[in-house]
N, C-alpha and C. Protein backbone atom coordinates (compact mmCIF):
# COMPACT_ATOMS: atom_id res chain seq x y z
N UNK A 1 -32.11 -69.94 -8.45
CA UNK A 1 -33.07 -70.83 -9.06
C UNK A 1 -33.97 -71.39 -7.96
N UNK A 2 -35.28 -71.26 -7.59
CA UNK A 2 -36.24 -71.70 -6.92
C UNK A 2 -36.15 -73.00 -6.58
N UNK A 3 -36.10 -73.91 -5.56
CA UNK A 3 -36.58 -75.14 -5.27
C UNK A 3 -38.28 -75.62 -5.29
N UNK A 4 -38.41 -76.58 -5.68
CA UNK A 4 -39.74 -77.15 -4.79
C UNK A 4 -38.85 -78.60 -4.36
N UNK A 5 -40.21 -79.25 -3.20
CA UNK A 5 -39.92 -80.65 -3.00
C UNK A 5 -41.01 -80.71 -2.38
N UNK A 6 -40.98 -82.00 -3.15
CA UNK A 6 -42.26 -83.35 -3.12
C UNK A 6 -42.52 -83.16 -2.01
N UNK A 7 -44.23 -83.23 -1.62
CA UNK A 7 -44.80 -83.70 -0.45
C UNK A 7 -44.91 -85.11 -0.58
N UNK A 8 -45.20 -85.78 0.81
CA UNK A 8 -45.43 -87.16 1.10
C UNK A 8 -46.76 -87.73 -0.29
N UNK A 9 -47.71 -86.43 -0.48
CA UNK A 9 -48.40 -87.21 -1.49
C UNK A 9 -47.92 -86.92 -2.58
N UNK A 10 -47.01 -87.21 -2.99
CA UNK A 10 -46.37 -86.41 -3.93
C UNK A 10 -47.14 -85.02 -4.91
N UNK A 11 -47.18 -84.08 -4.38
CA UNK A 11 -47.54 -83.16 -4.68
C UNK A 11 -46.12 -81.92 -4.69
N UNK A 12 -46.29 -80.86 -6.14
CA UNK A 12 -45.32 -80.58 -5.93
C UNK A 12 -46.06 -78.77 -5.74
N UNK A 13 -45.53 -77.69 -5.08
CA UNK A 13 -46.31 -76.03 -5.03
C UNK A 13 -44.93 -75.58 -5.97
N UNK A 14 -45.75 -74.80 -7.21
CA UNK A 14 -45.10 -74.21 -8.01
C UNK A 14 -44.48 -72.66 -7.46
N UNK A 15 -43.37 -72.18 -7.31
CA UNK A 15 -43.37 -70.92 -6.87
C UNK A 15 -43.84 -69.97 -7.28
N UNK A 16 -44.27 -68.72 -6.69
CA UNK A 16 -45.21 -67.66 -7.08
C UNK A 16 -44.39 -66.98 -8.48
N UNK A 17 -43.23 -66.70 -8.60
CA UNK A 17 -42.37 -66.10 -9.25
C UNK A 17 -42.74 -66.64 -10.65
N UNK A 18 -42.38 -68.12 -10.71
CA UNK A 18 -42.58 -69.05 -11.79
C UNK A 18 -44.16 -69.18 -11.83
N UNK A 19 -45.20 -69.23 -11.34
CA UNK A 19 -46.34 -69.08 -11.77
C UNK A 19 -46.94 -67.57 -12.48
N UNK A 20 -46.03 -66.57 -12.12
CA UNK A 20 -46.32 -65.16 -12.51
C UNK A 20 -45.74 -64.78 -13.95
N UNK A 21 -44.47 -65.67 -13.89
CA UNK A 21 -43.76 -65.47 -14.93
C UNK A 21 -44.03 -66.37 -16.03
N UNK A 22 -45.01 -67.21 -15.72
CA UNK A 22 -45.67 -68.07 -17.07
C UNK A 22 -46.94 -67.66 -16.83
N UNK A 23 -47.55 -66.86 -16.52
CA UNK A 23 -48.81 -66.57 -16.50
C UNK A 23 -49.61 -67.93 -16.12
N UNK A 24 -49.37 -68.43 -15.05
CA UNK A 24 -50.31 -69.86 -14.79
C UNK A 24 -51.18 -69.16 -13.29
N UNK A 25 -52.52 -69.83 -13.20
CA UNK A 25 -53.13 -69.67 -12.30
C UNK A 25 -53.62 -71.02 -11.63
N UNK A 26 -54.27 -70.74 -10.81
CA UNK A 26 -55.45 -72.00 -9.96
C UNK A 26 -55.88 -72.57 -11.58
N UNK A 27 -56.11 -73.92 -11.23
CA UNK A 27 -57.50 -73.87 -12.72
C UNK A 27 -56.55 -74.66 -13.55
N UNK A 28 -55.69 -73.66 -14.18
CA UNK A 28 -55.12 -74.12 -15.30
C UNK A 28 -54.99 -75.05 -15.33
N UNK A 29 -54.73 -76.24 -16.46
CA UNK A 29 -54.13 -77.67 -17.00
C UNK A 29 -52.86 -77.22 -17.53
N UNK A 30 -51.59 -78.39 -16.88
CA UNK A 30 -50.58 -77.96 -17.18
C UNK A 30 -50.23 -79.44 -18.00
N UNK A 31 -49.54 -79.56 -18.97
CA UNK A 31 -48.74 -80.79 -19.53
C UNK A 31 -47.68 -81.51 -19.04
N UNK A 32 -47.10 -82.23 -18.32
CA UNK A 32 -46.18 -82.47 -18.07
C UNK A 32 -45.16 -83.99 -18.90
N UNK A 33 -44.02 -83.55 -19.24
CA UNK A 33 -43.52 -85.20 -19.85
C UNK A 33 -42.15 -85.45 -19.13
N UNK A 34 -41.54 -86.04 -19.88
CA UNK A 34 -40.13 -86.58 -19.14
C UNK A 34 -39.22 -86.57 -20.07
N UNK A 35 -38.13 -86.02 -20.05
CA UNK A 35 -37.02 -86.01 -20.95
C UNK A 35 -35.44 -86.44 -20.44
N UNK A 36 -35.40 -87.62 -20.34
CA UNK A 36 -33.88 -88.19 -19.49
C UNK A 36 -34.36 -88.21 -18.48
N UNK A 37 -33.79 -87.25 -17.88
CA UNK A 37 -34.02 -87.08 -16.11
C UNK A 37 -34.61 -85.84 -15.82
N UNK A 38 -35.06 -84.74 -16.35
CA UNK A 38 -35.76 -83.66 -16.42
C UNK A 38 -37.35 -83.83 -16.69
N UNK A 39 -38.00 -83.22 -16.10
CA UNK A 39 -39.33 -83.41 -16.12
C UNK A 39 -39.71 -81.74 -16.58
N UNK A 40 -40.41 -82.12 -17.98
CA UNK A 40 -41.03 -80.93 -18.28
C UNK A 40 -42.33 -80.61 -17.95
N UNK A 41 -42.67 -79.09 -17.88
CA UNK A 41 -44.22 -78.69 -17.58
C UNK A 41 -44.28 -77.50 -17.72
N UNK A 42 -45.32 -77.52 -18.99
CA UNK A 42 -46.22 -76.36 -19.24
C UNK A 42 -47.30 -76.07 -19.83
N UNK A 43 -47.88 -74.74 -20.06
CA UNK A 43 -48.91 -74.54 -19.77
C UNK A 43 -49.73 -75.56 -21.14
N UNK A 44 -51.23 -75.79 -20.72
CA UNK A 44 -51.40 -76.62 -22.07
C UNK A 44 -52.30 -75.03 -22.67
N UNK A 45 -52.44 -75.70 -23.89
CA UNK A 45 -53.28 -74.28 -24.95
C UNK A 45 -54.92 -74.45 -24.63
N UNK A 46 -55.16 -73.51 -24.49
CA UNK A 46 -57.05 -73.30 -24.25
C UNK A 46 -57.56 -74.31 -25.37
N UNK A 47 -56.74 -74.27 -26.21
CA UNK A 47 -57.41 -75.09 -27.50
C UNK A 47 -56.75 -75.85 -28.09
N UNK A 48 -56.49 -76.97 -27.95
CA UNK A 48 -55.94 -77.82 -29.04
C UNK A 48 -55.99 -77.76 -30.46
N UNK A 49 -56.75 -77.34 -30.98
CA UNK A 49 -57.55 -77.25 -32.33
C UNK A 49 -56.98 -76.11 -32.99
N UNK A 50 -57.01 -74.68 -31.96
CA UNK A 50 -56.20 -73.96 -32.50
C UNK A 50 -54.92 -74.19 -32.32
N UNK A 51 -54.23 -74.77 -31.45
CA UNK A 51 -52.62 -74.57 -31.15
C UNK A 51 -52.22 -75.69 -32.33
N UNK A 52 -52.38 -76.21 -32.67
CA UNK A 52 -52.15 -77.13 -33.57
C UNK A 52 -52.67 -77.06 -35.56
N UNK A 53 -53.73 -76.23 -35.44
CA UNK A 53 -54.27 -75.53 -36.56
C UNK A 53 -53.12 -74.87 -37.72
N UNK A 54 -52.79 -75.87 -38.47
CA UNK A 54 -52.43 -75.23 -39.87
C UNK A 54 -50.89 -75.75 -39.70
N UNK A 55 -50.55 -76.75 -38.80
CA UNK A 55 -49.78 -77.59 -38.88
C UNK A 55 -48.92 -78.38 -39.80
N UNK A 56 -49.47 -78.87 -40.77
CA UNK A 56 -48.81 -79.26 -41.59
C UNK A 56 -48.91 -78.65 -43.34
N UNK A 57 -49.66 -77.26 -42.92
CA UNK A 57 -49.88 -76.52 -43.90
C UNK A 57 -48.12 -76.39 -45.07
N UNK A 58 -48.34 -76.49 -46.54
CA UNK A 58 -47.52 -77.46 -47.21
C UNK A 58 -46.81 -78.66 -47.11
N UNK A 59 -47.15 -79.62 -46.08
CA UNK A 59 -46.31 -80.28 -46.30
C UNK A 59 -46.51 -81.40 -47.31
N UNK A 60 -47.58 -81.70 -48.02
CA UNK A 60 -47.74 -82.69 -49.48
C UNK A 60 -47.84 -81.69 -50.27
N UNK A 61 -47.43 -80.33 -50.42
CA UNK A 61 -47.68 -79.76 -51.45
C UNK A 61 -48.27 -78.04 -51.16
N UNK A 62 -47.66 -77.29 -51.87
CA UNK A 62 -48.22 -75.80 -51.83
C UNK A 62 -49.59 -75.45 -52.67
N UNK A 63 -49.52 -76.21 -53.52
CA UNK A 63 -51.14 -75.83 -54.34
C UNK A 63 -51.60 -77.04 -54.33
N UNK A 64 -52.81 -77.18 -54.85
CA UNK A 64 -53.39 -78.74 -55.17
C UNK A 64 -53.21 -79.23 -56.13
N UNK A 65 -52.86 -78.65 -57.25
CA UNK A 65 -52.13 -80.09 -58.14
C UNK A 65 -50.68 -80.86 -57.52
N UNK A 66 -49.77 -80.14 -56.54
CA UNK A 66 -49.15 -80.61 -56.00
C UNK A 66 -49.48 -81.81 -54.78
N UNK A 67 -50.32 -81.23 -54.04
CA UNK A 67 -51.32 -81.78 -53.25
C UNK A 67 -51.39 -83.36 -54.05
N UNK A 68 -52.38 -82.93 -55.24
CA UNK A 68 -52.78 -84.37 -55.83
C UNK A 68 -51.75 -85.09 -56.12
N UNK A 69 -50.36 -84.57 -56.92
CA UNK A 69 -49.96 -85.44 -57.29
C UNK A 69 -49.10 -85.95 -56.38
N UNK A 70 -49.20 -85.78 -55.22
CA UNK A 70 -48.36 -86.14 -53.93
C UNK A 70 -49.53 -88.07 -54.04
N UNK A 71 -50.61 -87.20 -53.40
CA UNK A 71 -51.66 -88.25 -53.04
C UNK A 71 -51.72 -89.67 -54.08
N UNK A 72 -51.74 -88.88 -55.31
CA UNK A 72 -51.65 -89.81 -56.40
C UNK A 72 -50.36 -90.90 -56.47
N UNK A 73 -49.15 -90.32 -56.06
CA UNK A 73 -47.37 -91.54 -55.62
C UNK A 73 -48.18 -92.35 -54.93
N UNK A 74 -48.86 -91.49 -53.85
CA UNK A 74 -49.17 -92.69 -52.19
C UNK A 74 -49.84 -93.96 -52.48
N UNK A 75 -51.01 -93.40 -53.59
CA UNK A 75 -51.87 -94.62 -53.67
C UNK A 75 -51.38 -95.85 -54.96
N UNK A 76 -51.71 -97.01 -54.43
CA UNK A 76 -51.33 -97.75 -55.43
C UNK A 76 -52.28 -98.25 -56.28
């Protein structure tokens, strides 16, 4: 399993292996979060719009009278 470690500015060099093997280059925007004590990171999507596109496709409903009558409970 590859090491890195922190430079003084905290900067961290991803290894070539792991940059090849996620297809990451120069350039890219990567995501990073925190989970316990693990720090995640990867690649972000060229597009938000698409990576996220059709997301909650059924979830108030498969047709639109379902749709509506979802909408229709919500409102008072």
């Amino acid at each position: 399993m590859p090491t890195v470690k922190l430079s003084s500015r905290r900067r961290l060099t991803i290894p070539a292996s792991i940059c090849e093997k996620l297809a990451i280059k120069e350039g890219d925007d990567l995501i990073m979060s925190v989970d316990d004590s693990r720090i995640i990171l990867f690649k972000a999507p060229e597009s938000f719009t698409d990576y996220f596109s059709g997301i909650a496709k059924g979830l108030y409903g498969k047709t639109a009278d379902e749709i509506d009558e979802y909408v229709n409970t919500e409102r008072p």
